[in-house]
Protein backbone atom coordinates (compact mmCIF):
# COMPACT_ATOMS: atom_id res chain seq x y z
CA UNK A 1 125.69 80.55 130.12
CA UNK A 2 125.69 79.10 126.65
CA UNK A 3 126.60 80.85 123.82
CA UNK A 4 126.80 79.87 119.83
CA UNK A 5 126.11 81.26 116.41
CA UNK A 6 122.12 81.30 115.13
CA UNK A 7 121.51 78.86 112.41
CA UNK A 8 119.89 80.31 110.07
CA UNK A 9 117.97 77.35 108.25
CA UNK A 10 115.47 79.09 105.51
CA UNK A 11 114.24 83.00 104.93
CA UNK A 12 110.84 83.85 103.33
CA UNK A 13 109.94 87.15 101.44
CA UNK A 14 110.29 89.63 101.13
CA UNK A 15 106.54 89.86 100.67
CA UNK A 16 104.62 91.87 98.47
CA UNK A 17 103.07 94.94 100.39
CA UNK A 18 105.03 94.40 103.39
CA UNK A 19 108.46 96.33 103.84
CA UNK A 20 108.58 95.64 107.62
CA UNK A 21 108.11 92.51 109.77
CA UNK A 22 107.15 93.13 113.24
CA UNK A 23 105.63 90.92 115.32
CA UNK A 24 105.64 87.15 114.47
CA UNK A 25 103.22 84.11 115.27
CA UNK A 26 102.28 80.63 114.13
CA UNK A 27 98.63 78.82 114.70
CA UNK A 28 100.44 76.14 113.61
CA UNK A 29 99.76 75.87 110.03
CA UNK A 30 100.63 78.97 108.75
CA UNK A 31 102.82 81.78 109.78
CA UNK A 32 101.34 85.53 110.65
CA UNK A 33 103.56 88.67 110.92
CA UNK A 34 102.57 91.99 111.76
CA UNK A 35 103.45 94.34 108.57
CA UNK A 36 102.35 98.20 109.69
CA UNK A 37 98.66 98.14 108.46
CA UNK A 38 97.94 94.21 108.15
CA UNK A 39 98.42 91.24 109.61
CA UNK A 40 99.74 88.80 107.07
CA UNK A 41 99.74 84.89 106.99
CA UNK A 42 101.34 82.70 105.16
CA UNK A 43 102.23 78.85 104.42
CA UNK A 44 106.05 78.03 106.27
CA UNK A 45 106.17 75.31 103.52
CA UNK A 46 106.07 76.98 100.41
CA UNK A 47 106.40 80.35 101.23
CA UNK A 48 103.54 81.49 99.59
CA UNK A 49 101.38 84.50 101.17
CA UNK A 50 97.72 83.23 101.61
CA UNK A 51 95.70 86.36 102.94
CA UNK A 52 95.69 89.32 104.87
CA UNK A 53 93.67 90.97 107.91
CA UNK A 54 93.45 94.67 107.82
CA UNK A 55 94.51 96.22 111.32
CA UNK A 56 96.91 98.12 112.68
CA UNK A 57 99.98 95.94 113.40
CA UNK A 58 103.38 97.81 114.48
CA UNK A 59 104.18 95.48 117.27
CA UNK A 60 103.78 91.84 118.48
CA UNK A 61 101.01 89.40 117.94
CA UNK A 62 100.43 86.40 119.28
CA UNK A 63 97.58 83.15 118.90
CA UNK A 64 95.98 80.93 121.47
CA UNK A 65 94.80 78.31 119.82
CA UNK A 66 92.05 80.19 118.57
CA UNK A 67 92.53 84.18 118.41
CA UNK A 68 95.05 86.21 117.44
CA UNK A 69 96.22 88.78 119.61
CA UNK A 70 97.84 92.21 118.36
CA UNK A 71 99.69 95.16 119.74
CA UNK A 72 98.48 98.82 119.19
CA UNK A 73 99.72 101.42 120.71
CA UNK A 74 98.93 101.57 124.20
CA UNK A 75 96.55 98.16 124.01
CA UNK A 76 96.66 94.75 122.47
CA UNK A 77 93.54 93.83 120.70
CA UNK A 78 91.99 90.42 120.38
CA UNK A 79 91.38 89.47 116.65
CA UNK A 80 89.30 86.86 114.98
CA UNK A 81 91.22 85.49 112.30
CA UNK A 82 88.15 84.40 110.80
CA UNK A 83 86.68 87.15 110.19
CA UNK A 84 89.38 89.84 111.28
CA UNK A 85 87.11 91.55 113.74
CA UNK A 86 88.16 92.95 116.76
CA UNK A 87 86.81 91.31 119.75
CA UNK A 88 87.95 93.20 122.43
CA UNK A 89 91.03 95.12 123.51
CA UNK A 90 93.07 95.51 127.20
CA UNK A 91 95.72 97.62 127.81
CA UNK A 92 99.35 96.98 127.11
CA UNK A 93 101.75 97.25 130.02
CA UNK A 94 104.32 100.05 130.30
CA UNK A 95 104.19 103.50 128.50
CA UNK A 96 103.35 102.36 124.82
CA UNK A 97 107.00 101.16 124.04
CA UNK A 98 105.72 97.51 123.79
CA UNK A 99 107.06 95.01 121.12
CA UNK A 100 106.90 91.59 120.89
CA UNK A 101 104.07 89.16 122.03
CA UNK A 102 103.50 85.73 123.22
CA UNK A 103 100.54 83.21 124.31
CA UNK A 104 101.85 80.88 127.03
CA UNK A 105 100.20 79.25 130.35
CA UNK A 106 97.08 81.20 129.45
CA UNK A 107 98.39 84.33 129.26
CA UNK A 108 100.12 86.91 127.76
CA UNK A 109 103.84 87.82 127.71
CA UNK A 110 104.18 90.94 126.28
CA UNK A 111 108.16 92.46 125.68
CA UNK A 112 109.25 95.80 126.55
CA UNK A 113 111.59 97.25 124.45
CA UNK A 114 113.53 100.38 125.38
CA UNK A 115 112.77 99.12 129.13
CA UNK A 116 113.84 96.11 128.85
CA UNK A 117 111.32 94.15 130.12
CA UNK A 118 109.21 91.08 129.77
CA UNK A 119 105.47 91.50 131.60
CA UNK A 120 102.94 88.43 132.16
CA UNK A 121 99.50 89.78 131.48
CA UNK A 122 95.84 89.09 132.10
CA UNK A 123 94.51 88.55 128.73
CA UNK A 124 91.26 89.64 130.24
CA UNK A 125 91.93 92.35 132.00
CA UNK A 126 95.27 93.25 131.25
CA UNK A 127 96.63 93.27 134.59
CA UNK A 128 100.43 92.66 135.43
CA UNK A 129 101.26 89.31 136.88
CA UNK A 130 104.89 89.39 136.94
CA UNK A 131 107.78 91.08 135.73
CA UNK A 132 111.17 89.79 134.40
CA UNK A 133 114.05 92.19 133.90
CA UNK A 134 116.12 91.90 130.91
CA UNK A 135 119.81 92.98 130.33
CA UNK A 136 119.22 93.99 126.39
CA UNK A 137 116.12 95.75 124.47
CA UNK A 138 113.21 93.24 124.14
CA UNK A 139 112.13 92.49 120.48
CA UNK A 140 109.74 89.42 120.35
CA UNK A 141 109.08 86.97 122.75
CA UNK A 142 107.88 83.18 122.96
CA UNK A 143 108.10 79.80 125.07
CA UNK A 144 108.98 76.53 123.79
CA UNK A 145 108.75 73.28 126.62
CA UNK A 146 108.71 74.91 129.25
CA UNK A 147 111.38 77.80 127.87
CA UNK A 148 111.41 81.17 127.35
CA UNK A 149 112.92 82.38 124.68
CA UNK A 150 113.55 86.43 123.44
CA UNK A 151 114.61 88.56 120.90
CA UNK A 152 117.28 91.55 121.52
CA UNK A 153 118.21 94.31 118.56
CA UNK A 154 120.44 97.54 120.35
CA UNK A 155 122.78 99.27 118.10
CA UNK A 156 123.96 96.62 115.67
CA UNK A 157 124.08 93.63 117.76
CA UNK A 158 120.35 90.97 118.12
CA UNK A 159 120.56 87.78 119.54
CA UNK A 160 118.02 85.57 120.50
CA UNK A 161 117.90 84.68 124.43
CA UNK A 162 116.63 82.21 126.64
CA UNK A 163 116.37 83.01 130.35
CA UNK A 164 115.31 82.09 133.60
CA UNK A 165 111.68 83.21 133.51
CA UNK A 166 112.24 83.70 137.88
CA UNK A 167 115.12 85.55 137.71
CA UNK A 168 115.52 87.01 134.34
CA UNK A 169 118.99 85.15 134.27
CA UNK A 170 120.43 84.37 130.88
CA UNK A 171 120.74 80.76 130.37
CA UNK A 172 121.72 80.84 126.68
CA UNK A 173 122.34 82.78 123.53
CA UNK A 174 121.92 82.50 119.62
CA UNK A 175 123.75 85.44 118.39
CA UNK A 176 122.41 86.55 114.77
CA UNK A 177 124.89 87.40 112.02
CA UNK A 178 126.36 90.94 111.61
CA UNK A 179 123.66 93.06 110.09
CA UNK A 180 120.45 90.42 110.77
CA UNK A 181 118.29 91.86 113.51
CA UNK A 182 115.53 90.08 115.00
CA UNK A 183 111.84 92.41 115.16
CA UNK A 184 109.35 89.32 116.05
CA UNK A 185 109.79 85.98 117.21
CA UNK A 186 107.58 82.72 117.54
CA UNK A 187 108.49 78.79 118.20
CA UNK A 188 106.71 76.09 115.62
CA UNK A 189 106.72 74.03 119.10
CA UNK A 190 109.00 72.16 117.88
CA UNK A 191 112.79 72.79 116.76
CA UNK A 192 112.57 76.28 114.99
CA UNK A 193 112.18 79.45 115.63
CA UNK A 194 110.71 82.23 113.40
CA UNK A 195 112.31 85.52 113.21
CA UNK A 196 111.00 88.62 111.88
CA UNK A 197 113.85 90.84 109.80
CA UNK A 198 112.58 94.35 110.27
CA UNK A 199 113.31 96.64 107.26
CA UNK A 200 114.46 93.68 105.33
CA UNK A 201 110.67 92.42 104.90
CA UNK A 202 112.12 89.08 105.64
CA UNK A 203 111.07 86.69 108.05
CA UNK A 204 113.73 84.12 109.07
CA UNK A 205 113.91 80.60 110.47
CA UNK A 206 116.39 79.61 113.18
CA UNK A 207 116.73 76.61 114.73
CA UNK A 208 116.91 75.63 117.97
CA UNK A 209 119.72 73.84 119.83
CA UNK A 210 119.06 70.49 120.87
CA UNK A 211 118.45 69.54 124.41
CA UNK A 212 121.21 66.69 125.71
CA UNK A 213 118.49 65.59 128.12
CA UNK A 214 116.45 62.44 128.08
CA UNK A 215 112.97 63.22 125.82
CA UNK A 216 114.08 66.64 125.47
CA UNK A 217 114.34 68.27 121.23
């Protein structure tokens, strides 16, 4: 397994009206994190928040392509970002401990946190498709080509982690600096990764290692 220190590239925020990042996503112009009673979306380039969808966000959200996707309680609702209605709503895995949340392979991947866990989900129904066991408590989730990546925050250690999505294996580790914790997390599809900050109202950019393989970032 590989292990190094996150680099910690850029921070945004804290934002006005939002003392608590949750989940993170990107629809690949701006940024949305969860913030407790809104969902709020901003531009990675300057910073700058642009507007805000009223719903109850505590957990992770995800987009795919078109929707965005939101943890609540015991469900995870499907959101137009248009208008912020709520299309429709399946329930979440597990026993309402759920935390972060990911669109990949046209489904969900929804992070249990006290259980450790990562679920695959029918977006439509909800249904389990596979579970991955974890070592650490899950905070947000996400896959970059081909990888999946996760969050961990227990006691005062977070990391981010990317593991054998078969196994659950850990393949390699970003450990955060002392007192950073990771709440959300999201890819640009590229070379970063976006971090939520939990009580610091920050959201954080890390970036990813390089690949030493042939066409590989």
């Amino acid at each position: 397994m590989s292990r190094s220190t996150a680099q910690i590239v850029r921070e945004y925020g804290p934002f006005r009206g939002a003392d608590h990042v949750h989940g993170v996503t990107y629809d690949g112009q701006h940024v949305w994190f969860a913030a407790g009673d809104k969902l709020i979306a901003f531009d990675p380039s300057s910073g700058k928040a642009l507007r805000s969808i009223e719903v109850a966000a505590h957990a992770g959200t995800a987009f795919d392509g078109q929707h965005l996707y939101q943890i609540v309680e015991d469900r995870i609702e499907k959101i137009d970002p248009a208008t912020g209605r709520v299309l429709a709503a399946i329930p979440a895995p597990g026993r309402g401990g759920n935390s972060g949340l990911a669109w990949a392979e046209g489904t969900l991947w929804v992070g249990q946190y006290r259980d450790r866990k990562i679920y695959q989900v029918d977006p439509r129904t909800g249904t389990i498709l596979r579970t991955i066991e974890s070592r650490r408590f899950v905070t947000g989730v996400t896959w970059v080509d081909g990888e999946l990546w996760h969050g961990t925050w227990e006691g005062d250690e977070s990391d981010l982690r990317r593991v054998d999505p078969r196994t659950g294996d850990v393949l390699e580790t970003l450990e955060m600096p002392p007192g950073v914790f990771v709440s959300g997390l999201e890819s640009d599809g590229r070379d970063q990764f976006f971090c939520g900050g939990g009580s610091s109202g920050k959201v954080r950019v890390v970036r990813r290692p390089k690949r030493r393989s042939t066409g590989a970032r």
